[in-house]
N, C-alpha and C. Protein backbone atom coordinates (compact mmCIF):
# COMPACT_ATOMS: atom_id res chain seq x y z
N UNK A 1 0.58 9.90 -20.98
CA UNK A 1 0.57 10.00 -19.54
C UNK A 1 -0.12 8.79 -18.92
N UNK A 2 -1.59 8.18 -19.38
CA UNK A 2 -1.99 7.13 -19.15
C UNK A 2 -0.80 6.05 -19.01
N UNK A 3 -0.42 5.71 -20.26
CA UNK A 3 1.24 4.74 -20.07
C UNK A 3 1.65 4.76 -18.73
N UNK A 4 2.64 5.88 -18.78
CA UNK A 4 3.13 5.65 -17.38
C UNK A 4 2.34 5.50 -16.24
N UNK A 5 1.19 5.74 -15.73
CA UNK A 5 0.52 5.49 -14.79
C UNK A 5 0.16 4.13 -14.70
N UNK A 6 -0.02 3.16 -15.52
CA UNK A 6 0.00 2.05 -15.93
C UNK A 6 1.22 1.15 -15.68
N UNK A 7 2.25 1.69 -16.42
CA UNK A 7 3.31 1.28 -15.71
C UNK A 7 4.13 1.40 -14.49
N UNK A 8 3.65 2.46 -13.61
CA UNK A 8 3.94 2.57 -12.56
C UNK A 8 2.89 1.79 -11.67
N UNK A 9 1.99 1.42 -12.47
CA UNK A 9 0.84 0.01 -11.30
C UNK A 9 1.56 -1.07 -11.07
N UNK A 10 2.53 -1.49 -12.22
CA UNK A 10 3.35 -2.88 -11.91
C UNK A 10 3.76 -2.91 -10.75
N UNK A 11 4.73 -2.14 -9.96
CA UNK A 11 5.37 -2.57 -8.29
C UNK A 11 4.44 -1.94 -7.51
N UNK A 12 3.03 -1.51 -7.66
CA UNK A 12 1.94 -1.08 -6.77
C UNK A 12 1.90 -2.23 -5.79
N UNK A 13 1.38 -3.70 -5.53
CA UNK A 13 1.54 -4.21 -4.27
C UNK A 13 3.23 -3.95 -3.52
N UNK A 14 4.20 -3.90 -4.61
CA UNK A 14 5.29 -3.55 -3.05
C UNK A 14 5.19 -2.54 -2.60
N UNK A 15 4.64 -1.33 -3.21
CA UNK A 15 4.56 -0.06 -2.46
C UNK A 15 3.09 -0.20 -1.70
N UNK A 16 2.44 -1.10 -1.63
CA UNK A 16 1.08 -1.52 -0.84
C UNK A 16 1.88 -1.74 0.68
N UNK A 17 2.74 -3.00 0.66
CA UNK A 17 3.05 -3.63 1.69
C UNK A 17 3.91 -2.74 2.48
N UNK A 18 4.63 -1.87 1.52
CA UNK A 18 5.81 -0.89 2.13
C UNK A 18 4.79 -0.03 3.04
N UNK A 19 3.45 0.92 2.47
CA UNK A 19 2.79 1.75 3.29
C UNK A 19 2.33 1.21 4.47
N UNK A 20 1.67 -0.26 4.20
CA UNK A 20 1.28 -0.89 5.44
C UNK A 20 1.95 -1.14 6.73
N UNK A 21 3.49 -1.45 6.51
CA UNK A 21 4.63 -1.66 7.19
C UNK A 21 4.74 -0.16 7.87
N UNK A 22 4.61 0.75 7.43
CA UNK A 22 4.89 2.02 7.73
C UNK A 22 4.79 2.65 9.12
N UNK A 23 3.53 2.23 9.93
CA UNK A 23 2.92 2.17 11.05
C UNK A 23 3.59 1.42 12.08
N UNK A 24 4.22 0.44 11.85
CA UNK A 24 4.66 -1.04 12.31
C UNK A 24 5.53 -0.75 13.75
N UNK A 25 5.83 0.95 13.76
CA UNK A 25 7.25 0.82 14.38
C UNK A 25 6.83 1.17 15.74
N UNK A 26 5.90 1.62 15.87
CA UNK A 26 5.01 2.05 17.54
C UNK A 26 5.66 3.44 17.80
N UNK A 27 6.79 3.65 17.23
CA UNK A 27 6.33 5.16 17.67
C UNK A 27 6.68 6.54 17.20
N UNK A 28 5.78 6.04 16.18
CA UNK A 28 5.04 7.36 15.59
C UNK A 28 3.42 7.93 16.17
N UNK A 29 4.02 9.50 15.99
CA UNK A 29 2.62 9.87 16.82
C UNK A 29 1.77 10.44 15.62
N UNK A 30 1.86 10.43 14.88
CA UNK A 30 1.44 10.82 13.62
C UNK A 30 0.84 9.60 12.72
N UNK A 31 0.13 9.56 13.69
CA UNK A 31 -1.19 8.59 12.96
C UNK A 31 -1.89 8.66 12.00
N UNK A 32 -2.25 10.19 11.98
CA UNK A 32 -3.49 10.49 10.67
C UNK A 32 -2.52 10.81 9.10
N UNK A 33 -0.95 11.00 9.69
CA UNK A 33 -0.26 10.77 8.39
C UNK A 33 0.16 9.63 7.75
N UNK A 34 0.05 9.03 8.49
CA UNK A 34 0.20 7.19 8.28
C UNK A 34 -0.87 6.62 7.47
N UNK A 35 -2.37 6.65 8.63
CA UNK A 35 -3.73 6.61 7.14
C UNK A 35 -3.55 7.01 6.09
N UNK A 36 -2.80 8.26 6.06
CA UNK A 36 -3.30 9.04 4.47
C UNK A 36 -2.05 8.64 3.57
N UNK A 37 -1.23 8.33 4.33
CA UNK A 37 -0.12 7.44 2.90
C UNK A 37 -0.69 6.11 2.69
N UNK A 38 -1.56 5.42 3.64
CA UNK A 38 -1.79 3.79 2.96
C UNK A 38 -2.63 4.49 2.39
N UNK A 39 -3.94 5.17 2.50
CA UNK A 39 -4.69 5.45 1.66
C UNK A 39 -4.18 5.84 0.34
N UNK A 40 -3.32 6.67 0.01
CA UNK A 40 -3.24 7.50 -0.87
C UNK A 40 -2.53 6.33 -1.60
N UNK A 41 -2.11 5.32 -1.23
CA UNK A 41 -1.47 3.84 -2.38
C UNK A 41 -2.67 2.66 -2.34
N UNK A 42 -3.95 2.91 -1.44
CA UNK A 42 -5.10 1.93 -1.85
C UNK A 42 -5.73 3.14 -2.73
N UNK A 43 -5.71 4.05 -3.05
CA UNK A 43 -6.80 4.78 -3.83
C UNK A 43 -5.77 4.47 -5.22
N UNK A 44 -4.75 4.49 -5.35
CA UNK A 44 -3.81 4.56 -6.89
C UNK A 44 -4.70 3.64 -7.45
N UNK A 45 -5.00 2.76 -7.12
CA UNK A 45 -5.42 1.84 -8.88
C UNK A 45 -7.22 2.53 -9.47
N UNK A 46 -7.55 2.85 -8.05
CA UNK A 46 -9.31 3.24 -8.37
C UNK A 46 -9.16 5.19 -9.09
N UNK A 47 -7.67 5.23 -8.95
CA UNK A 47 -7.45 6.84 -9.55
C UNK A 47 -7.08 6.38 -11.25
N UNK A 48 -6.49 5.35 -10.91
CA UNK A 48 -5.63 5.00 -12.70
C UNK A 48 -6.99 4.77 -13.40
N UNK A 49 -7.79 3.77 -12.69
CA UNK A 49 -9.38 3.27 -13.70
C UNK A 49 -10.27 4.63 -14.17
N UNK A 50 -10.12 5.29 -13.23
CA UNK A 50 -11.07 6.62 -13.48
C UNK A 50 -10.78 7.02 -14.44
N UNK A 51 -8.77 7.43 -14.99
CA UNK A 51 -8.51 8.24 -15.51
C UNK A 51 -8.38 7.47 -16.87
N UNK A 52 -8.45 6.11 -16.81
CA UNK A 52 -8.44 4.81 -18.03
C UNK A 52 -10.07 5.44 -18.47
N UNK A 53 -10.74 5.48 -17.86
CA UNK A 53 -12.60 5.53 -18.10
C UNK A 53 -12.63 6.66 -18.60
N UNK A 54 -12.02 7.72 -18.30
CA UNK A 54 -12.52 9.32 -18.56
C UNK A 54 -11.48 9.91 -19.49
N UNK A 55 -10.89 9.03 -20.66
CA UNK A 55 -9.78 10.28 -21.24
C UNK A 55 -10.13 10.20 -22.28
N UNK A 56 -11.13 9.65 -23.06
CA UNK A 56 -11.39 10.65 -24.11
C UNK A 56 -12.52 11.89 -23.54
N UNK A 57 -13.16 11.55 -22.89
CA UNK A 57 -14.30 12.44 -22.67
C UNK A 57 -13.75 13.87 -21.93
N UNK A 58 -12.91 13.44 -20.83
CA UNK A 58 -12.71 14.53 -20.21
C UNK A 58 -10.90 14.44 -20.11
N UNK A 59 -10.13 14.86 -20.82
CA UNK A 59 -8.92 14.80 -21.33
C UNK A 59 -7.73 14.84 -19.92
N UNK A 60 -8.03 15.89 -19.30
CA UNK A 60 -7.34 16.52 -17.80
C UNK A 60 -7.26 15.63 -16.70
N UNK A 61 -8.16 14.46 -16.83
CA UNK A 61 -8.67 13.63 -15.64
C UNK A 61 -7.05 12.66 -16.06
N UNK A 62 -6.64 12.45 -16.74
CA UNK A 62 -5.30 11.50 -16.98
C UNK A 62 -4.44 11.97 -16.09
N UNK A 63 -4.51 13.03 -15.59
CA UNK A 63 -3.91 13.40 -14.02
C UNK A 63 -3.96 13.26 -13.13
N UNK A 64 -5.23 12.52 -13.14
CA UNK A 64 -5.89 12.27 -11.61
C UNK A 64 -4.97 11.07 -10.74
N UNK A 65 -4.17 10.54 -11.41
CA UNK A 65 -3.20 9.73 -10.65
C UNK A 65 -2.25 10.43 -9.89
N UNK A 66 -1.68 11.33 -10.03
CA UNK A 66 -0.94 12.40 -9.31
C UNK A 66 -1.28 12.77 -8.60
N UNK A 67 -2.66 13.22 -7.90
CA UNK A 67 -3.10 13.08 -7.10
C UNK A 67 -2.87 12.27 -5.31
N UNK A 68 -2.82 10.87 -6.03
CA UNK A 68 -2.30 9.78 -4.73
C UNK A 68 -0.86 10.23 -4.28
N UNK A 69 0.24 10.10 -5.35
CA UNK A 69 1.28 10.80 -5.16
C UNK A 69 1.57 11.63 -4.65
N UNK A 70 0.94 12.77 -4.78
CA UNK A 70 1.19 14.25 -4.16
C UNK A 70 0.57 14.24 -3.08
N UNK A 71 -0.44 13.34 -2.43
CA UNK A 71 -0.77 13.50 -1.03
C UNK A 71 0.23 11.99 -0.34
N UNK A 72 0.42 11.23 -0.85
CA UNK A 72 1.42 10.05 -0.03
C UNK A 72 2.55 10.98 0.14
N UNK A 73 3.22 11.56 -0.63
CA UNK A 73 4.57 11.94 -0.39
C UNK A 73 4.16 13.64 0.74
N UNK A 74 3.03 14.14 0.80
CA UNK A 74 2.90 14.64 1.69
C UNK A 74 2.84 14.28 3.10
N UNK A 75 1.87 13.12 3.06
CA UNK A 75 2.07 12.17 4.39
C UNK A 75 3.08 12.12 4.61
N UNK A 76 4.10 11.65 4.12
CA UNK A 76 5.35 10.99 4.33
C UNK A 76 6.44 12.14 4.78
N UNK A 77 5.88 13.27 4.58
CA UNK A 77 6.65 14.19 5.40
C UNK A 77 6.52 14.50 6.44
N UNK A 78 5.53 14.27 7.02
CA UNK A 78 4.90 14.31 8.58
C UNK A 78 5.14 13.09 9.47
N UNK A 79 5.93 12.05 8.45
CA UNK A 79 5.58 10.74 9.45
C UNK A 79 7.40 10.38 9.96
């Protein structure tokens, strides 16, 4: 599971620039869903290190990347 989270970091800046762009269009009123999708693609790499740091010790945390995911693509339904 680590793997793929890893490999899904490779096109992480285009999905950086894509969230940033996201806002761009003036009119959306759904602002606080907008924060929480750039956020939820600036937190992906500090979720992948955690779960790089913590998998032998604490095995479950290799999930913690799913996390960003499951709240961006929540944003992204509101926006």
């Amino acid at each position: 599971m680590l793997t793929l989270w890893f490999i899904l970091l490779l096109p992480w800046p285009i999905a950086l620039m894509g969230a940033g762009m996201s806002g761009e269009g003036g009119g959306h009123h759904n602002h606080v869903a907008i924060l929480t999708l750039i956020w939820s693609v600036v937190s992906y790499p500090a979720l992948v290190l955690v779960a790089f740091a913590s998998r032998r010790s604490k095995p479950l945390l290799v999930f913690l990347p799913a996390l960003s995911f499951a709240i961006g693509f929540t944003a992204g339904l509101f926006i």
